[in-house]
C-alpha atoms as a PDB file:
ATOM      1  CA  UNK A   1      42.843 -16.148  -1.309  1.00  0.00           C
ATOM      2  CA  UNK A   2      39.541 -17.395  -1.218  1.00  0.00           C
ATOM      3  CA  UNK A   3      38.965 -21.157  -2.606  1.00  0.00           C
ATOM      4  CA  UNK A   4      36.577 -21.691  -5.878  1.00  0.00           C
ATOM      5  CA  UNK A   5      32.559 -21.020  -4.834  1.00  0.00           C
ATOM      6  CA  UNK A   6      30.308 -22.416  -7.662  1.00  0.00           C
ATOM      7  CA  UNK A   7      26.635 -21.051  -8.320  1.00  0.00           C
ATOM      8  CA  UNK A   8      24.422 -23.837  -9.267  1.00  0.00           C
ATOM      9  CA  UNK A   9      22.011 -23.153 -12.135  1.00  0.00           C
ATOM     10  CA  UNK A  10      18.528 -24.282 -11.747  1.00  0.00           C
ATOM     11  CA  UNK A  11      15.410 -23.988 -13.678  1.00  0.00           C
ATOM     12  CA  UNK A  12      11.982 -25.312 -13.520  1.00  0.00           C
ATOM     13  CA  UNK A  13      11.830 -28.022 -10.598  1.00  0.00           C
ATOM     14  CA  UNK A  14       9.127 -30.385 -11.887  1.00  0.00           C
ATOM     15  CA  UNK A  15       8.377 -33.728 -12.956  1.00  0.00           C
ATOM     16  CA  UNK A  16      10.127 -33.716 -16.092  1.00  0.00           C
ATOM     17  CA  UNK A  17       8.227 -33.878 -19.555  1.00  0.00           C
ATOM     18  CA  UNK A  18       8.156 -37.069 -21.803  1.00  0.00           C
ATOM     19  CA  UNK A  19      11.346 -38.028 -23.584  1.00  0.00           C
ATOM     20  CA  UNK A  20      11.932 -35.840 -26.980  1.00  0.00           C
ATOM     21  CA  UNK A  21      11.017 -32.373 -25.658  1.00  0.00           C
ATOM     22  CA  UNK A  22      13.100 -30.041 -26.460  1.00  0.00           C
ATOM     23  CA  UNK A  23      15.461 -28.821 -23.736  1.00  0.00           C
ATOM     24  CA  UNK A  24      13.984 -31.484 -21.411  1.00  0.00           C
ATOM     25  CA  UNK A  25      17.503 -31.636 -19.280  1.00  0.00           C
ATOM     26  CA  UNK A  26      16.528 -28.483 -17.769  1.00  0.00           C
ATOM     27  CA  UNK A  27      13.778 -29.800 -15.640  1.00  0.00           C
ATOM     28  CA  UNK A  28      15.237 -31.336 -12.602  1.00  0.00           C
ATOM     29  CA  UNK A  29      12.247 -33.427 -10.796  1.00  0.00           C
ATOM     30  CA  UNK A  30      11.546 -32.625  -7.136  1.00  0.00           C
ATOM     31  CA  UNK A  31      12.570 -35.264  -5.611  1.00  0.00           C
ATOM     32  CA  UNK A  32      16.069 -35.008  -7.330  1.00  0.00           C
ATOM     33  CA  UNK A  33      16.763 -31.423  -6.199  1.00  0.00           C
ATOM     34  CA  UNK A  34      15.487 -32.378  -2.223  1.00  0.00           C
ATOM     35  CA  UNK A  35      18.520 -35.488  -2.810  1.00  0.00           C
ATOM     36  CA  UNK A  36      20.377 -32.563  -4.000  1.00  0.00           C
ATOM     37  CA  UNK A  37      20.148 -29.950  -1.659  1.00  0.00           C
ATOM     38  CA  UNK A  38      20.354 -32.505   1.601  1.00  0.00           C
ATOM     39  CA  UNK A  39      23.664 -33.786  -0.266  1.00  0.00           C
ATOM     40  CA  UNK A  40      24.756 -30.085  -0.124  1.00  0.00           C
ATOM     41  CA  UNK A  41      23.689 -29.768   3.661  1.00  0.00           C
ATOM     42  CA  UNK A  42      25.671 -33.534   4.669  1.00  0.00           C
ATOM     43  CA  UNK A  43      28.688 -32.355   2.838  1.00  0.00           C
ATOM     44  CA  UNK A  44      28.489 -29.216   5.080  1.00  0.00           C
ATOM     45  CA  UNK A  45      27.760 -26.244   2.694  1.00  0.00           C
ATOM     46  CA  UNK A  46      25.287 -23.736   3.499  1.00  0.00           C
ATOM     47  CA  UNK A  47      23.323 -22.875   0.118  1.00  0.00           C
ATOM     48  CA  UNK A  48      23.085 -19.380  -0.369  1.00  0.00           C
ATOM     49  CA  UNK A  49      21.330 -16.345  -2.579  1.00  0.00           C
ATOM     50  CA  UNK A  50      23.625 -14.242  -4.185  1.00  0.00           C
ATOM     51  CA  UNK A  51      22.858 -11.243  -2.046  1.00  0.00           C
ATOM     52  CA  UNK A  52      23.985 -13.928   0.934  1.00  0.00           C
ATOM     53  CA  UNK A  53      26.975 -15.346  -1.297  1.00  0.00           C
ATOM     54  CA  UNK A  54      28.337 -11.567  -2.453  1.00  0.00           C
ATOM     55  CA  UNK A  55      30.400 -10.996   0.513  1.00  0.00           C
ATOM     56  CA  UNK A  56      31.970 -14.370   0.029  1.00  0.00           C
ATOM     57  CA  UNK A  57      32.666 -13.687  -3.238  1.00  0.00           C
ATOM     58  CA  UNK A  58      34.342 -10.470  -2.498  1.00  0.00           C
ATOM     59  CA  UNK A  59      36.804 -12.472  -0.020  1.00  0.00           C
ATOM     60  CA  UNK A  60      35.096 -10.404   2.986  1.00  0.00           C
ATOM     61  CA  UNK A  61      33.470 -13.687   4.522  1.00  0.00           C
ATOM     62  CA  UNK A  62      34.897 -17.174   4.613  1.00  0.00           C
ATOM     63  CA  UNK A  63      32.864 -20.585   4.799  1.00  0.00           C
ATOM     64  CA  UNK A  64      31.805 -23.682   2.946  1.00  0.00           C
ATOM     65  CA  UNK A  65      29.192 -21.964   0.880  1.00  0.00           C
ATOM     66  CA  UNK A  66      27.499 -22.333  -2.595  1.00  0.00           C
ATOM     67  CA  UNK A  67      25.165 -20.252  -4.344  1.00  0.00           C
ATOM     68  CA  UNK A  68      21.860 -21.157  -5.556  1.00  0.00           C
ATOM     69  CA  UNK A  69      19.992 -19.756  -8.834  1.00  0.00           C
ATOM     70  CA  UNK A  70      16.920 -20.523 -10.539  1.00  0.00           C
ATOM     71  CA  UNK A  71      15.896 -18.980 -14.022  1.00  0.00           C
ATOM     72  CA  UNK A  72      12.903 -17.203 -15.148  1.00  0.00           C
ATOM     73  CA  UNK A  73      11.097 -17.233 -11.937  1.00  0.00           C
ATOM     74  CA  UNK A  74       8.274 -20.861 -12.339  1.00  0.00           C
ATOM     75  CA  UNK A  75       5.227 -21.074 -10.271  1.00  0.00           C
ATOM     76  CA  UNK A  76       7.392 -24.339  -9.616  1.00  0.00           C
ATOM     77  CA  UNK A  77      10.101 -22.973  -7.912  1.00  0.00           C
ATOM     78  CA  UNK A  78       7.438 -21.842  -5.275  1.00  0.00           C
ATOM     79  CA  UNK A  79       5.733 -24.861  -5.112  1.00  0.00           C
ATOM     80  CA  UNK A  80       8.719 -27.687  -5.197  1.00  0.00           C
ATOM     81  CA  UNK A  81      11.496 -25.684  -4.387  1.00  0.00           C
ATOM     82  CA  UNK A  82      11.066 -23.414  -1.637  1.00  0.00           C
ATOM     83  CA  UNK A  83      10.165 -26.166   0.938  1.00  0.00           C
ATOM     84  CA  UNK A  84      13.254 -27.972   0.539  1.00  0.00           C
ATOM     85  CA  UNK A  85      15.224 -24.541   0.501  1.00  0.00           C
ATOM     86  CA  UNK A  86      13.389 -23.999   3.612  1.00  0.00           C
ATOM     87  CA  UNK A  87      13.658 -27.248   5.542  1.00  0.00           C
ATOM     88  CA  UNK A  88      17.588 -27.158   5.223  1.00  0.00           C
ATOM     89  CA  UNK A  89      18.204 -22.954   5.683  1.00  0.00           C
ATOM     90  CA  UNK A  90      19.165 -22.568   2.503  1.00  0.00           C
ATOM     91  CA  UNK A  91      18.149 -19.236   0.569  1.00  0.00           C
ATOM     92  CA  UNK A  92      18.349 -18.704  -3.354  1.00  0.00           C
ATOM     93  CA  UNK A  93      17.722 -16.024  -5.992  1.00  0.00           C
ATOM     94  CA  UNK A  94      14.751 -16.853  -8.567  1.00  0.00           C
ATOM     95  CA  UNK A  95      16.005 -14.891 -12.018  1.00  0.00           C
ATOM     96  CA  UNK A  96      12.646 -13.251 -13.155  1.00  0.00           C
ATOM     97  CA  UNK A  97      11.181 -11.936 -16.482  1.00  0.00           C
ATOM     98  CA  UNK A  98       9.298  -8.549 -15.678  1.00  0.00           C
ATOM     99  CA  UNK A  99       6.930  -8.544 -18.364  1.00  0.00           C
ATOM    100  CA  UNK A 100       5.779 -12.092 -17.464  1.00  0.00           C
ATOM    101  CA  UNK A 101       4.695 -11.973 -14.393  1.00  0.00           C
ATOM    102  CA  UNK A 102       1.534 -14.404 -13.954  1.00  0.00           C
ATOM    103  CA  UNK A 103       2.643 -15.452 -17.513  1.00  0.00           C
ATOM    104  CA  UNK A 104       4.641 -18.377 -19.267  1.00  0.00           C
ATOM    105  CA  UNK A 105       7.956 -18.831 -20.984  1.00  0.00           C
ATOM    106  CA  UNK A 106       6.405 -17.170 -23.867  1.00  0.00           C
ATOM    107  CA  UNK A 107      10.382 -16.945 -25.577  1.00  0.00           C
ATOM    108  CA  UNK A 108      10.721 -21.195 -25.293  1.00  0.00           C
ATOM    109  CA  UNK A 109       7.425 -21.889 -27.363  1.00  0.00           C
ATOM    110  CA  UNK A 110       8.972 -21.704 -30.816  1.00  0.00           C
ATOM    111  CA  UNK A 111      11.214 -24.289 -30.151  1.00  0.00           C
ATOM    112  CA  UNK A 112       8.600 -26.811 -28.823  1.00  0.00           C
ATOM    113  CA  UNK A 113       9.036 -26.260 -25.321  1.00  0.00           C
ATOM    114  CA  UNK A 114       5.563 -26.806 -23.097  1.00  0.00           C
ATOM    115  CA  UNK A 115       4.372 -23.614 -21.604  1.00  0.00           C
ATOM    116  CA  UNK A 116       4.974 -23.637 -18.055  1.00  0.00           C
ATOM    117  CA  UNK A 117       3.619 -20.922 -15.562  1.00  0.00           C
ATOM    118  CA  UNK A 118       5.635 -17.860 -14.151  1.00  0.00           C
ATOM    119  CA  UNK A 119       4.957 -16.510 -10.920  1.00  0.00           C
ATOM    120  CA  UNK A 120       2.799 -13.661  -9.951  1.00  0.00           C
ATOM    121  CA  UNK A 121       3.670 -10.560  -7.905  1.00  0.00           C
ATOM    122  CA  UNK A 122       1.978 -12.160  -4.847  1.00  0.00           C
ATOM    123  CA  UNK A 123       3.748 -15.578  -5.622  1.00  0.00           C
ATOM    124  CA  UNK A 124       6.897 -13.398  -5.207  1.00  0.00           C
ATOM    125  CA  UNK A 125       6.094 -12.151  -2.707  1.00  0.00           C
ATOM    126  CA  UNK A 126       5.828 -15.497  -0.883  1.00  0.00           C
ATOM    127  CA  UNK A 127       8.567 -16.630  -2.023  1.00  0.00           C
ATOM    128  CA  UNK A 128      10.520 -13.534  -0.772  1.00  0.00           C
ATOM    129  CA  UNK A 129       8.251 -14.190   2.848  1.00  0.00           C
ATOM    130  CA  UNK A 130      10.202 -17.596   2.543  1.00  0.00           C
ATOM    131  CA  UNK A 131      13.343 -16.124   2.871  1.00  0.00           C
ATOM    132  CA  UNK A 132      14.272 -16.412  -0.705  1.00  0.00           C
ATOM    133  CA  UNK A 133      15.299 -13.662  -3.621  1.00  0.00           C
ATOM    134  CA  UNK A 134      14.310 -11.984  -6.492  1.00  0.00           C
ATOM    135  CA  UNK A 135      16.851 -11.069  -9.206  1.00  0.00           C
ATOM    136  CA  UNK A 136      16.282  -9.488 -12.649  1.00  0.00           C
ATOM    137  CA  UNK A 137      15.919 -11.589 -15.408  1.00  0.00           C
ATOM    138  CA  UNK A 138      15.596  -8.518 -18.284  1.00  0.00           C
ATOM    139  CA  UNK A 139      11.718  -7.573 -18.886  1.00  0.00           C
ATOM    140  CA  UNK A 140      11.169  -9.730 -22.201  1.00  0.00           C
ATOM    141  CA  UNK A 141      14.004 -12.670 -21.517  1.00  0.00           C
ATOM    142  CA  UNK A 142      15.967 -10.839 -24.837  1.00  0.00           C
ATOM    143  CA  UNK A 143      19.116 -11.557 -26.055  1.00  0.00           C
ATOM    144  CA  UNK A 144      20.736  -8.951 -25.059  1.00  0.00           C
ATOM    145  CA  UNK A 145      23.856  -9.345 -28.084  1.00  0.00           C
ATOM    146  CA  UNK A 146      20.669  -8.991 -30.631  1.00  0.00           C
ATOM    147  CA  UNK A 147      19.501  -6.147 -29.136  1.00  0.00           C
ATOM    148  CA  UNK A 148      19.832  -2.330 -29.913  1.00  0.00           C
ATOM    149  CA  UNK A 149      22.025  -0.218 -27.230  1.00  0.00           C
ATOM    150  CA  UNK A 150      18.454   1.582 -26.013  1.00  0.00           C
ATOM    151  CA  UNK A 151      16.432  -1.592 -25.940  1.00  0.00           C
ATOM    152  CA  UNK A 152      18.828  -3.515 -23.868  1.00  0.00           C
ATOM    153  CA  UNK A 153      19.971  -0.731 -21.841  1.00  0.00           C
ATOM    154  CA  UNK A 154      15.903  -0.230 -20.855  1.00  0.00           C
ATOM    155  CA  UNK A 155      15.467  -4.556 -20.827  1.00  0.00           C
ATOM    156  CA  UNK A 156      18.087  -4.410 -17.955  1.00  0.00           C
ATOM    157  CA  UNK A 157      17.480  -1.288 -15.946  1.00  0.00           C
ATOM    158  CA  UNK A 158      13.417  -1.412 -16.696  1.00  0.00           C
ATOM    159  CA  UNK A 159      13.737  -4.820 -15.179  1.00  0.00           C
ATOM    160  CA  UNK A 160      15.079  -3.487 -12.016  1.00  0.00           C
ATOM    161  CA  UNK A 161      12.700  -0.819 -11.966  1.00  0.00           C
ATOM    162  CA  UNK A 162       9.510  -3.374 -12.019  1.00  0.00           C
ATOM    163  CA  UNK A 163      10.770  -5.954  -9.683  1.00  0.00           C
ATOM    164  CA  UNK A 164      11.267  -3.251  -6.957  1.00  0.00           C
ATOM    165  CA  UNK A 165       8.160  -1.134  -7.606  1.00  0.00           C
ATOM    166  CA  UNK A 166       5.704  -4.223  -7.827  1.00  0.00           C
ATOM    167  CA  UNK A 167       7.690  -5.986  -4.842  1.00  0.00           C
ATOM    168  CA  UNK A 168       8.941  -3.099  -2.925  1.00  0.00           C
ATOM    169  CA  UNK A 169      12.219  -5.229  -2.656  1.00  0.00           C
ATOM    170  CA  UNK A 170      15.954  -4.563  -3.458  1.00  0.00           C
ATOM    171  CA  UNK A 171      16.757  -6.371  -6.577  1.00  0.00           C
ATOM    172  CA  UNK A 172      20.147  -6.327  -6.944  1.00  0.00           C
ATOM    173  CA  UNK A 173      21.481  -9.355  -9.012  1.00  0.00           C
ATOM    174  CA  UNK A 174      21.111 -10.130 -12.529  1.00  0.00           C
ATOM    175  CA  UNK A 175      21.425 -12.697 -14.964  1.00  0.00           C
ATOM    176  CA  UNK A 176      21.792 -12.639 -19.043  1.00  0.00           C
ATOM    177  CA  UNK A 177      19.457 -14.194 -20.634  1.00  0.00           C
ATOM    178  CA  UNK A 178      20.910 -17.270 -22.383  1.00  0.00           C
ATOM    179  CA  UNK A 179      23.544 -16.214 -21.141  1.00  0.00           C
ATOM    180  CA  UNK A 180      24.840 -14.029 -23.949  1.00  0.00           C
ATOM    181  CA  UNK A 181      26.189 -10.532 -23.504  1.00  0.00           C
ATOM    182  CA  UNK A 182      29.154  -8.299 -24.410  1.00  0.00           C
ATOM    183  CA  UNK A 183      31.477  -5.769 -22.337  1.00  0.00           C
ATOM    184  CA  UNK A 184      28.705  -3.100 -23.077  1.00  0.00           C
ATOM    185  CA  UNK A 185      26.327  -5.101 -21.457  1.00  0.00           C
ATOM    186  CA  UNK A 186      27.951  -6.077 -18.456  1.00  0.00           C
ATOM    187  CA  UNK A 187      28.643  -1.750 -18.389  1.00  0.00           C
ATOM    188  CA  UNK A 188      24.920  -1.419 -18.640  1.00  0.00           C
ATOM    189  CA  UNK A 189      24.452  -3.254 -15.876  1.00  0.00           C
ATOM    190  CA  UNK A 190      26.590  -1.715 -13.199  1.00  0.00           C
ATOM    191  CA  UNK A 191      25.448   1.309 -14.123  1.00  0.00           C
ATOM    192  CA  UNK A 192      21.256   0.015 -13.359  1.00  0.00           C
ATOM    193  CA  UNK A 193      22.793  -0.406  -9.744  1.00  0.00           C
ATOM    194  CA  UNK A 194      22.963  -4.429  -9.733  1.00  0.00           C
ATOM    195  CA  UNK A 195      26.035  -5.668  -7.609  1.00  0.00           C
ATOM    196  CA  UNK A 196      26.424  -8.889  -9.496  1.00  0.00           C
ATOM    197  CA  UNK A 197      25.313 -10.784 -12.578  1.00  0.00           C
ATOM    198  CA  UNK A 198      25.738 -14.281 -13.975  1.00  0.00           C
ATOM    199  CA  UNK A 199      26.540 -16.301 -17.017  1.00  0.00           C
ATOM    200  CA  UNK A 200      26.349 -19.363 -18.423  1.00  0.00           C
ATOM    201  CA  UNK A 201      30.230 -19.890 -18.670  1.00  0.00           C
ATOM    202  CA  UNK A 202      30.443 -22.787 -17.057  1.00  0.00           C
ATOM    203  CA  UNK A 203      33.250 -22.950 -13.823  1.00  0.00           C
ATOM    204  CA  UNK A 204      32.873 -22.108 -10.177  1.00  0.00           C
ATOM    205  CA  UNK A 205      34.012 -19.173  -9.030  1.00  0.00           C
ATOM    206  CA  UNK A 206      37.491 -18.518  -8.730  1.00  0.00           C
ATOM    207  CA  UNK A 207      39.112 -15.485  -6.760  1.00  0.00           C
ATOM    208  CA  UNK A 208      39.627 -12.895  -9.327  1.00  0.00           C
ATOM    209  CA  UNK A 209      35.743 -13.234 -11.598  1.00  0.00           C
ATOM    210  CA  UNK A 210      34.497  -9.888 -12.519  1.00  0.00           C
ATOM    211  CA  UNK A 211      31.377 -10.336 -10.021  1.00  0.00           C
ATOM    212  CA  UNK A 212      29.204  -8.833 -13.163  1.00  0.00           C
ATOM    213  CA  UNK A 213      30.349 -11.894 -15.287  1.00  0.00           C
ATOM    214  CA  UNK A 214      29.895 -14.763 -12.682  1.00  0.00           C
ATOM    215  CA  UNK A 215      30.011 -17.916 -13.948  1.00  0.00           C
ATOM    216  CA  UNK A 216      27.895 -20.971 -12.769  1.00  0.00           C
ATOM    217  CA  UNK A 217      27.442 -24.812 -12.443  1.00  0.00           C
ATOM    218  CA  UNK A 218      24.523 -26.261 -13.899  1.00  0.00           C
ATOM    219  CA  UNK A 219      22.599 -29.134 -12.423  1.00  0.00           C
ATOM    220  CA  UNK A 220      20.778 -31.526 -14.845  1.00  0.00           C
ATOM    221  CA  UNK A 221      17.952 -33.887 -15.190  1.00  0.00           C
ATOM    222  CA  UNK A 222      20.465 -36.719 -15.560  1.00  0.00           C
ATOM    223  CA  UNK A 223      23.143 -35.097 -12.987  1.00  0.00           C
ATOM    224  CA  UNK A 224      23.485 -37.970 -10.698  1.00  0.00           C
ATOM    225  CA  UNK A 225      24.672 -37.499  -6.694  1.00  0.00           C
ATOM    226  CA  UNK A 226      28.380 -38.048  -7.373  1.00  0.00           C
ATOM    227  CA  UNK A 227      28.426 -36.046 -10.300  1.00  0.00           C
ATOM    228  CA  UNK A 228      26.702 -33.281  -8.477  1.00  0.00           C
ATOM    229  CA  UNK A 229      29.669 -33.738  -5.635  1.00  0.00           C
ATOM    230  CA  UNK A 230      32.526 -33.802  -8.294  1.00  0.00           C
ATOM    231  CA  UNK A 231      31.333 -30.106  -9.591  1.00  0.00           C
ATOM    232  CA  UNK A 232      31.259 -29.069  -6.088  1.00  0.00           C
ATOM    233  CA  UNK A 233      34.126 -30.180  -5.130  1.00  0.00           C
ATOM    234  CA  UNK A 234      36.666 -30.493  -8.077  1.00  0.00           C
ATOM    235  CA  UNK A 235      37.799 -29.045 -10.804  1.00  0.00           C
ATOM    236  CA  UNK A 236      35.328 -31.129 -13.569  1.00  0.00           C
ATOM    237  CA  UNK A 237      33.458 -27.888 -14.298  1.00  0.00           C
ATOM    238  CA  UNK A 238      36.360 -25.242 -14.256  1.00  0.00           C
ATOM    239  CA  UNK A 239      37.932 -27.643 -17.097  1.00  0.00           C
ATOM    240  CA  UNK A 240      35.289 -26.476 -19.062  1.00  0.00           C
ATOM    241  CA  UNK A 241      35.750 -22.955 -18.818  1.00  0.00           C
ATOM    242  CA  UNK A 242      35.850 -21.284 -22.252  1.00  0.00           C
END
């Protein structure tokens, strides 16, 4: 039986905003994440996309790996992120909106949230050049559980369809935005062809996870270098497994 992999969750990496903003623990600063990943490479894991991690997952490949995501797809994942990924071997899948490409995180800005850049098609497609990947993210970043069956079915699948056409990559991992979805969901997205999709559910990965309900570990502003080593490598995240 294969041991527990976790997925880190990532976001924007960039110097974070001033105290007070809204959801400011999601922006991890680069020089935390490059102390971050070169933890992961001393400790002797190998940092992986999910198309990389899936046969691990599946129990068909065995190592000392962990998977590496990064939501909604920021011109700073490019700029701050890909060197480091690149400098250790690591790859990782960038979650992307569709109908934002070249845009912001238009769905933050009601809740005071700075407008931050999204990559373009040709910013994906240097990222991609830098051996990286490009999952779906839905086309509008929707809550799926708020959505009508024909609007959510077409937010997941349309997704899919974009990425591939305006990349002329596979794009076969997904993620739910906010993390909130329902057994129809999950059934809409095997059938848009995606192999895996992730959660918010916080645990790493234990033999047995529906690979269309993966949960992940998220990495903070404020998550320090041994904290970042006990969700690794203990069980401090699967206790809080809901």
């Amino acid at each position: 039986m294969r041991p527990p992999i976790p997925i880190l969750t990532y976001h924007q990496v960039e110097a974070p905003p001033p105290r007070g903003t809204p959801y400011r623990s999601l922006v991890v600063s680069p020089a935390s994440f490059a102390r971050q990943m070169g933890l992961l490479k001393v400790l002797g894991y190998t940092g992986l996309s999910m198309g990389a991690l899936e046969p691990y997952l599946r129990g068909e490949k065995a190592g000392k790996v962990v998977g590496i995501t990064l939501d909604d797809g920021y011109v700073n994942n490019l700029q701050h992120a890909l060197p480091v990924l690149r400098r250790h071997g690591f790859s990782a899948t960038c979650y992307v909106v569709s109908g934002q490409l070249g845009g912001s995180n238009v769905w933050d800005h009601a809740k005071g949230i700075p407008a931050k850049p999204l990559m373009t098609a040709g910013q994906l497609r240097a990222w991609l050049a830098g051996g990286q990947e490009v999952g779906a993210h839905t086309r509008n970043h929707v809550d799926l559980t708020a959505a009508d069956m024909a609007t959510a079915r077409e937010e997941i699948a349309g997704c899919r369809r974009d990425l591939e056409d305006g990349l002329q990559a596979d794009v076969r991992h997904f993620c739910y935005p906010y993390g909130a979805y329902r057994a129809e969901h999950a059934a809409m997205v095997a059938e848009a062809g995606y192999t895996t999709a992730t959660t918010t559910q916080r645990s790493r990965s234990q033999p047995g996870d529906a690979l269309l309900e993966l949960p992940r570990v998220p990495v903070h502003h404020a998550t320090t270098l041994p904290v970042l080593w006990m969700k690794l490598a203990t069980r401090y995240e699967d206790k809080k497994r809901t």
